[in-house]
Each structure stands twice: as structure tokens, then as C-alpha cells.
N, C-alpha and C. Protein backbone atom coordinates (compact mmCIF):
# COMPACT_ATOMS: atom_id res chain seq x y z
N UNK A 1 -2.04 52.13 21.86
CA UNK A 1 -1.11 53.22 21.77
C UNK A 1 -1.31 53.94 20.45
N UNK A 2 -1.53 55.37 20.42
CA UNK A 2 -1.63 56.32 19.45
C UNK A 2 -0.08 56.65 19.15
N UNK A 3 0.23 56.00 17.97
CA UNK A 3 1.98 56.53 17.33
C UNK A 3 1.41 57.76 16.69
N UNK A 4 0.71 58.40 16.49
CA UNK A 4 0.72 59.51 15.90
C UNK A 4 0.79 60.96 17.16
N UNK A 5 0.05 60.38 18.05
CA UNK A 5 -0.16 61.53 19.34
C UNK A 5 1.31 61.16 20.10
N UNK A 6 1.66 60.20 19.98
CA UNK A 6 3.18 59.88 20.91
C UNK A 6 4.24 60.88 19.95
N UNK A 7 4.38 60.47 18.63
CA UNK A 7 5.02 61.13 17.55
C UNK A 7 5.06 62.91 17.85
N UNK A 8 3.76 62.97 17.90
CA UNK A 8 3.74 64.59 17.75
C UNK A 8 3.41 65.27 19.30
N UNK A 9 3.59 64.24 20.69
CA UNK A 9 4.17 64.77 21.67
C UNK A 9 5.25 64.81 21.58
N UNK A 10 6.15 63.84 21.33
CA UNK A 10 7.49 64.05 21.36
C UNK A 10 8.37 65.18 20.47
N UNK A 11 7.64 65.34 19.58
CA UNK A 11 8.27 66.74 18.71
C UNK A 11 7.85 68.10 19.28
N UNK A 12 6.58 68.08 20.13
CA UNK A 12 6.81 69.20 20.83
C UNK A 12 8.10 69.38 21.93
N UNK A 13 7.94 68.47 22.49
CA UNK A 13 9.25 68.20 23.30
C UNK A 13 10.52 68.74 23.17
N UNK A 14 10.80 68.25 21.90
CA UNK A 14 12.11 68.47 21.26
C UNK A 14 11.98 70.43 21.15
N UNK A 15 10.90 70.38 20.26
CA UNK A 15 10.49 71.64 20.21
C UNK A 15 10.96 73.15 21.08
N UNK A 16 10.49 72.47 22.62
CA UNK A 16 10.32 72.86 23.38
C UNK A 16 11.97 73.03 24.02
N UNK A 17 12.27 72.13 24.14
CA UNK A 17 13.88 71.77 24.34
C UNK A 17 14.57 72.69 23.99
N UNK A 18 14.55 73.06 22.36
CA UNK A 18 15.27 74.36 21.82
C UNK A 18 14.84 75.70 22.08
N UNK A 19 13.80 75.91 22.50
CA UNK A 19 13.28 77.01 22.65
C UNK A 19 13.89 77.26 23.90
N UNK A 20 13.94 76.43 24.86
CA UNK A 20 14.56 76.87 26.47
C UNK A 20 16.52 76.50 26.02
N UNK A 21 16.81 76.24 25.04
CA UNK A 21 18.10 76.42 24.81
C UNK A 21 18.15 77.74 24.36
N UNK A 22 17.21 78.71 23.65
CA UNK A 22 17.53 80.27 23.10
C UNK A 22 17.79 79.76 21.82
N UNK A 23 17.77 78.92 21.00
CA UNK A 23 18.35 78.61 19.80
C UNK A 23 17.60 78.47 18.61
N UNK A 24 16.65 79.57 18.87
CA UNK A 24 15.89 80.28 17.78
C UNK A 24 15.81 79.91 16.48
N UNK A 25 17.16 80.34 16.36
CA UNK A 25 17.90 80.74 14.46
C UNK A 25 17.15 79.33 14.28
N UNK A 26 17.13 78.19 14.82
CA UNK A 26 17.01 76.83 14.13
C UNK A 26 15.83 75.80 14.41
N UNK A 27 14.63 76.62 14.52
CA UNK A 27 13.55 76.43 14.87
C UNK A 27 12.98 76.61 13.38
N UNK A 28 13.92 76.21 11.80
CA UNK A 28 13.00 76.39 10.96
C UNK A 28 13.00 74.60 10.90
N UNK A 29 13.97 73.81 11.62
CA UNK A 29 13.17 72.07 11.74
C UNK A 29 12.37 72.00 12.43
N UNK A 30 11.62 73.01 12.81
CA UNK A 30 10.01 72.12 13.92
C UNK A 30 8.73 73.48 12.92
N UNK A 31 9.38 74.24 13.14
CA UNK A 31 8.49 75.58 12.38
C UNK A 31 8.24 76.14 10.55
N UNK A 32 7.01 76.04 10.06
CA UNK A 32 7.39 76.31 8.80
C UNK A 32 7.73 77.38 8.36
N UNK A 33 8.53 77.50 6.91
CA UNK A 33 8.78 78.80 6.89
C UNK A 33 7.49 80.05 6.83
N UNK A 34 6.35 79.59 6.04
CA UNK A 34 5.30 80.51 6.39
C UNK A 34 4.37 80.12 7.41
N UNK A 35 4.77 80.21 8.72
CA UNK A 35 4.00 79.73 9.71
C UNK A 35 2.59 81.30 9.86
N UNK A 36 1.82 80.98 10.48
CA UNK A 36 0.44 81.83 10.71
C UNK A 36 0.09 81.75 11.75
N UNK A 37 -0.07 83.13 12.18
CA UNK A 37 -0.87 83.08 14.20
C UNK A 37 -0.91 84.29 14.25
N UNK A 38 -0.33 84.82 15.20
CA UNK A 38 -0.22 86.18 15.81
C UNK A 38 0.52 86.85 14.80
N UNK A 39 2.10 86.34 14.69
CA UNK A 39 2.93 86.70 13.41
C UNK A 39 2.95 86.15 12.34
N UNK A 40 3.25 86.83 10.89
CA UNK A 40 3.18 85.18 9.95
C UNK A 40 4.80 85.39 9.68
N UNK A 41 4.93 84.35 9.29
CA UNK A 41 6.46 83.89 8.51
C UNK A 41 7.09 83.58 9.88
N UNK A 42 8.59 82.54 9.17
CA UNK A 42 9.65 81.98 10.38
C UNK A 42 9.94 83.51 11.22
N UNK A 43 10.38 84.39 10.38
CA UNK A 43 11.22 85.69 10.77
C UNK A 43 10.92 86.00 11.73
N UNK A 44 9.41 86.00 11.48
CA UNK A 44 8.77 87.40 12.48
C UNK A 44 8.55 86.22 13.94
N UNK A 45 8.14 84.94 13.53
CA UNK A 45 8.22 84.10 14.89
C UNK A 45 9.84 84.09 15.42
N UNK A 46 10.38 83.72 14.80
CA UNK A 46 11.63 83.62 15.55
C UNK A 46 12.14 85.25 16.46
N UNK A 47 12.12 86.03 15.40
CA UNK A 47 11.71 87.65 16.21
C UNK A 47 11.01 87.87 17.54
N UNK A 48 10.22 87.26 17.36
CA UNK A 48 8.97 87.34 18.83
C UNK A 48 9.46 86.57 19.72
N UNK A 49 10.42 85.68 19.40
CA UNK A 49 10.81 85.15 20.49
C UNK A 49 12.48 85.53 21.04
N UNK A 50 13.47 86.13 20.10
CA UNK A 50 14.15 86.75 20.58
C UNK A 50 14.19 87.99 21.36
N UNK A 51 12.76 89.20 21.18
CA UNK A 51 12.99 89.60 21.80
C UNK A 51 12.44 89.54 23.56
N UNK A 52 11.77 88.32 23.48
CA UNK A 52 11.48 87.87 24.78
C UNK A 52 12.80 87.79 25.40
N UNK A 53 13.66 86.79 24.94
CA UNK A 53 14.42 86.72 25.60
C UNK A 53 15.83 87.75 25.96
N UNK A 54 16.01 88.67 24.98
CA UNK A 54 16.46 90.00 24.88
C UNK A 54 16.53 90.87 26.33
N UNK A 55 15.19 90.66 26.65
CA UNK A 55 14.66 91.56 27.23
C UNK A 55 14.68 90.42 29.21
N UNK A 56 14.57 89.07 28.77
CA UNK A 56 14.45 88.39 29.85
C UNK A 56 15.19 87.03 29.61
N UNK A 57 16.46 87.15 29.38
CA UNK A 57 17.98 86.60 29.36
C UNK A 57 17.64 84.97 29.89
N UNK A 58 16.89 85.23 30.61
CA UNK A 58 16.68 83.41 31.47
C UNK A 58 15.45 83.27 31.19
N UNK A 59 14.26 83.63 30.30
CA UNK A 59 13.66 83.21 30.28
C UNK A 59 13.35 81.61 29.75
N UNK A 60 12.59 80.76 30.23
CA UNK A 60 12.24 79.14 30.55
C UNK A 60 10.54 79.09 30.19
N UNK A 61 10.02 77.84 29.61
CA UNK A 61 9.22 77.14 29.44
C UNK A 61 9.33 75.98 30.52
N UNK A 62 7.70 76.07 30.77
CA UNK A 62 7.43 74.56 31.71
C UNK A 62 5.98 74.32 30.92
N UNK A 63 6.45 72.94 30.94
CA UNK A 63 5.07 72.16 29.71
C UNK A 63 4.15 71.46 31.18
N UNK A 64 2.53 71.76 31.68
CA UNK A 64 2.18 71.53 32.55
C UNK A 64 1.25 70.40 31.73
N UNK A 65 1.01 70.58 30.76
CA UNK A 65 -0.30 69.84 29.87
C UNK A 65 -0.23 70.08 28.74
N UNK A 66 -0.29 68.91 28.18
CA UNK A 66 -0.10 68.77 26.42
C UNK A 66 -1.64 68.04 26.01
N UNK A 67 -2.41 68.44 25.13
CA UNK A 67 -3.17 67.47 24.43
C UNK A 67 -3.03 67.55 22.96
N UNK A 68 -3.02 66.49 22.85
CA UNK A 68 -3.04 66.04 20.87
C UNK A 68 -4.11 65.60 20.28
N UNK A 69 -4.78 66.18 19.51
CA UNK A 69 -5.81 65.41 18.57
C UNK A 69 -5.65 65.76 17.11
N UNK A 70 -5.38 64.66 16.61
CA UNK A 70 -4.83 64.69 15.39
C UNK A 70 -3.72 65.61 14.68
N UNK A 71 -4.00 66.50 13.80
CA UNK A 71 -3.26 67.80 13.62
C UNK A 71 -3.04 68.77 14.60
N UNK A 72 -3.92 68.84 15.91
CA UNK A 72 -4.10 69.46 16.75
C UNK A 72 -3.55 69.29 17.68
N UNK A 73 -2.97 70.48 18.30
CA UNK A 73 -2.07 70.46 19.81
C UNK A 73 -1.80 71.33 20.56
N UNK A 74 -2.36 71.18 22.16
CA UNK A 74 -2.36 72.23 22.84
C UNK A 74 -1.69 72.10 23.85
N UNK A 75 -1.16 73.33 24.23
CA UNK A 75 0.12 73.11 25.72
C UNK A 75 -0.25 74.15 26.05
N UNK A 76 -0.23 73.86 27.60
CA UNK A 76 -0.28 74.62 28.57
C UNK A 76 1.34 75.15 29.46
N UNK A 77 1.57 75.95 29.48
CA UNK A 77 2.92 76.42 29.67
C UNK A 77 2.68 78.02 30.90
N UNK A 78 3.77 77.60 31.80
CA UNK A 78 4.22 78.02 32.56
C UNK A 78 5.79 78.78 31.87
N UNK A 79 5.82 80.47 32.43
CA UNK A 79 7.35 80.97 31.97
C UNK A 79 7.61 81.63 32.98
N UNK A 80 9.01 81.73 33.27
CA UNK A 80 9.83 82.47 34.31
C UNK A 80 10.94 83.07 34.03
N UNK A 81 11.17 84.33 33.93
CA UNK A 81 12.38 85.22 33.63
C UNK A 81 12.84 86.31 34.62
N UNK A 82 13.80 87.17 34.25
CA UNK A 82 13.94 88.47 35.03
C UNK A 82 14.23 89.59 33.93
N UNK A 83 13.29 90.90 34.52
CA UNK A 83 13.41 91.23 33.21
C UNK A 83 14.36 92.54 33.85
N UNK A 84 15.65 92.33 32.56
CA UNK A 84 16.69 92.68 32.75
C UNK A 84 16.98 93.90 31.65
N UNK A 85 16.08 93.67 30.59
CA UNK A 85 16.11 94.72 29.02
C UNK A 85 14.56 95.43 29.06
N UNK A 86 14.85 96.36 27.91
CA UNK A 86 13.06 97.09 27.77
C UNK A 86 12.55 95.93 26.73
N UNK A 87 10.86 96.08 27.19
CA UNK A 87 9.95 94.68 26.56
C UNK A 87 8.76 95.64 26.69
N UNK A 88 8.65 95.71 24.94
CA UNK A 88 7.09 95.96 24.20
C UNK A 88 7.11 97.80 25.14
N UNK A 89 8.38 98.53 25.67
CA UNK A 89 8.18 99.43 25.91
C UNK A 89 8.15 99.87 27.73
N UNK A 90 8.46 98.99 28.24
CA UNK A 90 8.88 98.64 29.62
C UNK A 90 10.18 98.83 29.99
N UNK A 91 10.72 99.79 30.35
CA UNK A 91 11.93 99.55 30.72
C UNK A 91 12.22 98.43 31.86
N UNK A 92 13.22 97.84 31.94
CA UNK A 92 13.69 96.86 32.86
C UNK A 92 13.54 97.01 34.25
N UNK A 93 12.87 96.22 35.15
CA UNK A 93 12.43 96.78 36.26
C UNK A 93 13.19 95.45 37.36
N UNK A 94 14.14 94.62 36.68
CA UNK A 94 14.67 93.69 38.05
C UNK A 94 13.85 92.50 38.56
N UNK A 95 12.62 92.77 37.92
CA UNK A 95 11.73 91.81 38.98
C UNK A 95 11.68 90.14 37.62
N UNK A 96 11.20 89.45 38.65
CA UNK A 96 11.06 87.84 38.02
C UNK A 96 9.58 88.10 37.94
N UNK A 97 9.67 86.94 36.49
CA UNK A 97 8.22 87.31 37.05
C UNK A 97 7.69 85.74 36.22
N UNK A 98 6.90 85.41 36.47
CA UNK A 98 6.26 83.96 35.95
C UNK A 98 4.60 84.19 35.22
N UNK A 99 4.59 83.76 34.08
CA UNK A 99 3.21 83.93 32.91
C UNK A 99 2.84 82.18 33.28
N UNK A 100 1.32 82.22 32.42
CA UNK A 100 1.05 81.51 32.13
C UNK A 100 0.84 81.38 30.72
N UNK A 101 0.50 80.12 29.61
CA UNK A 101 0.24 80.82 28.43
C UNK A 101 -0.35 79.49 27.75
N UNK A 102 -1.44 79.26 27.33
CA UNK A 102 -1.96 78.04 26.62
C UNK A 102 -1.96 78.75 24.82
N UNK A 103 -1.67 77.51 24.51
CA UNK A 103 -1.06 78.00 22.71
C UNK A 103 -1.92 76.63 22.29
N UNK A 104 -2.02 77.18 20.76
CA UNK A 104 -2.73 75.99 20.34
C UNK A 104 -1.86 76.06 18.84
N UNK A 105 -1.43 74.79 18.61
CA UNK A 105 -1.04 74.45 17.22
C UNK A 105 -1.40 73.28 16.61
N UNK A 106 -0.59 74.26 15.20
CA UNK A 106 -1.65 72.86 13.88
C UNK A 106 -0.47 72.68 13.46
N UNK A 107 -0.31 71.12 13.48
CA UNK A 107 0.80 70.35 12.62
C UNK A 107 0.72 70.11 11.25
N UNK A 108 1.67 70.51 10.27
CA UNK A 108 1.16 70.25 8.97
C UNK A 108 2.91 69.33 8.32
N UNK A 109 2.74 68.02 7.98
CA UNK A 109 4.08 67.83 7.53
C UNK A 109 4.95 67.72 8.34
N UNK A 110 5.09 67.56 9.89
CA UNK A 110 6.05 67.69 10.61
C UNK A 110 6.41 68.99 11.13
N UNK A 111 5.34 69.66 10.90
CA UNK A 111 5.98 71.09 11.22
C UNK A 111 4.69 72.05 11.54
N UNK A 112 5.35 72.94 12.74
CA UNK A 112 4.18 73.88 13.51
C UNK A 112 3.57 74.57 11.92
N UNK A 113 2.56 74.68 11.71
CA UNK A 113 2.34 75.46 10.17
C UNK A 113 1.03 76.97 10.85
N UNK A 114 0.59 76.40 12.14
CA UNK A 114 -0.10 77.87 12.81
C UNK A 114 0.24 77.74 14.19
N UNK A 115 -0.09 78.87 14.95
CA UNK A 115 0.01 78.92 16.44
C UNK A 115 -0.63 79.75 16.57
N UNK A 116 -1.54 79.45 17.92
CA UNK A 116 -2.55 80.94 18.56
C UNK A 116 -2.12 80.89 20.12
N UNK A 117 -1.50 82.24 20.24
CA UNK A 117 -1.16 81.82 21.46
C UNK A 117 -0.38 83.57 21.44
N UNK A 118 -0.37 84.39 22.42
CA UNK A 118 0.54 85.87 22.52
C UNK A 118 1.38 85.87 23.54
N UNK A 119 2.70 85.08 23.33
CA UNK A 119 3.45 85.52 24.19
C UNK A 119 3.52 87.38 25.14
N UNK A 120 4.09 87.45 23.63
CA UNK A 120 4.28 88.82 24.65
C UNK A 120 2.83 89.96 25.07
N UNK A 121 1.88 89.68 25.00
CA UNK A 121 1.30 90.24 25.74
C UNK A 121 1.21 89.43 27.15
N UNK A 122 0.75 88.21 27.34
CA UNK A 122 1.10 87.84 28.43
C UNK A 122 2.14 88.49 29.31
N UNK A 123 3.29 88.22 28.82
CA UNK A 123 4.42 88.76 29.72
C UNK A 123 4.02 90.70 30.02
N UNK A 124 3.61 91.38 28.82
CA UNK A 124 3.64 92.62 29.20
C UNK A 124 2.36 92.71 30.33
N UNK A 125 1.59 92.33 29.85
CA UNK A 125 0.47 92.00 31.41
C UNK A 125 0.73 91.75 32.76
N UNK A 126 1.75 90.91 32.90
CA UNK A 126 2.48 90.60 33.68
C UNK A 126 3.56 91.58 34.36
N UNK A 127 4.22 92.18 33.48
CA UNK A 127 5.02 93.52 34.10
C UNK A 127 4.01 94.81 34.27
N UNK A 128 3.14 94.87 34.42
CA UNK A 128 1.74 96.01 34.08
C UNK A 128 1.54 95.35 35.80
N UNK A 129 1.25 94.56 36.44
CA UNK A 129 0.36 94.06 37.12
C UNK A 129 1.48 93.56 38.74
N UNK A 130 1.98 94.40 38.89
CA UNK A 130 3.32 93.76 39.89
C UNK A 130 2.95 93.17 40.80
N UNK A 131 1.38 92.81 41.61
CA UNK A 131 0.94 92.15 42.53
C UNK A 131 1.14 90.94 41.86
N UNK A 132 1.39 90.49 40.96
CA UNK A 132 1.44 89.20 40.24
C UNK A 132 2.62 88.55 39.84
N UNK A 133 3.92 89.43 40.22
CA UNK A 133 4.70 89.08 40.35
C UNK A 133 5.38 87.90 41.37
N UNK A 134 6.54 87.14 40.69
CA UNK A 134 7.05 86.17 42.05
C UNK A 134 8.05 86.88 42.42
């Protein structure tokens, strides 16, 4: 048994947990404050993810596949919302719609310290593409 890959599945978990609670503001215990990826700093991540949900009120995470190697960790994720607000310039069109999205993060200290991974283009791809809608 790997306590380090069990350790840092289970904190995605948790991770993950709050993120499908909407409870953002307090994602600076899993996230550092100068995190690096797409956005840098807590702000602008926590930002990117409010206005996902802004815009798609129910949006949900589904964790299909996790791998861990060492500092390293990748999830494969499934999302489902309705988009009910304007997103990245979309006005609200009613429809559900389900992404896929593989992210890759680096653990530093207990804490996400990068992420590669674009939510919201995914999703805007997704409202662009309505045959792909559920």
C-alpha cells in the first residue's frame, strides 16, 4: 500500500467534495495562495470557478479516473449543468449540457500549487456545439 498515493487520493476527494458543494471562498485549504495553470493566484482560480457556476447554478463534478504519481495527479472528470446565466459571452440557452475535462495537478505541501486543465473553454465548446448536448 502507497500512503502517499492513498493520502493524496483522498485529498482530491475532499477537494472535490467542496467544489460540488459551490464553496469556493474555502478552497484556500486544498489550493495555494499562488497557485499556476491557466489562471495564477487563489482569486483568479476561485473566480473561474464561480463563474462557472454563476452561469450553471447545478453545475457537478464526476471523478471517472484518478492517477497519482508522486507530486503528480490526474483526474479525469465528467460535468453536468444547465446553463441558466451568460458564460464567456453566451447568453443562457436552457439546455444541460455535460463536458468532459482531464486536469493535471502538482501537489506541493498539501496543496494544489499548479493545474492544467480549461474549464471554461470546455464548457464554452460545449454550448458552441449543441449536437453534443444531453
Amino acid at each position: 500500500m502507497d500512503t502517499r498515493r492513498d493520502e493524496a487520493s483522498a485529498f482530491y476527494r475532499r477537494y472535490l467534495t467542496r467544489c460540488n458543494e459551490h464553496r469556493f471562498d474555502t478552497l484556500g485549504e486544498f489550493v495555494a495562495a499562488d497557485v499556476n495553470g491557466p489562471t495564477e493566484g487563489l482569486d483568479h482560480y476561485i473566480a473561474g470557478l464561480h463563474a462557472v457556476t454563476a452561469a450553471f447554478p447545478d453545475y457537478h463534478w464526476d471523478l471517472h479516473r484518478q492517477l497519482v504519481d508522486g507530486q503528480w495527479l490526474a483526474a479525469l472528470l465528467s460535468g453536468t449543468g444547465t446553463h441558466t446565466g451568460t458564460f464567456r459571452g453566451i447568453a443562457a440557452t436552457g439546455r444541460r449540457i455535460r463536458t468532459q475535462e482531464l486536469v493535471i495537478y502538482r501537489l506541493v505541501g498539501g496543496e494544489i500549487a499548479e493545474v492544467w486543465g480549461d474549464l471554461g473553454s470546455t464548457v464554452r465548446d460545449e454550448l458552441t456545439h449543441p449536437d453534443t448536448a444531453t
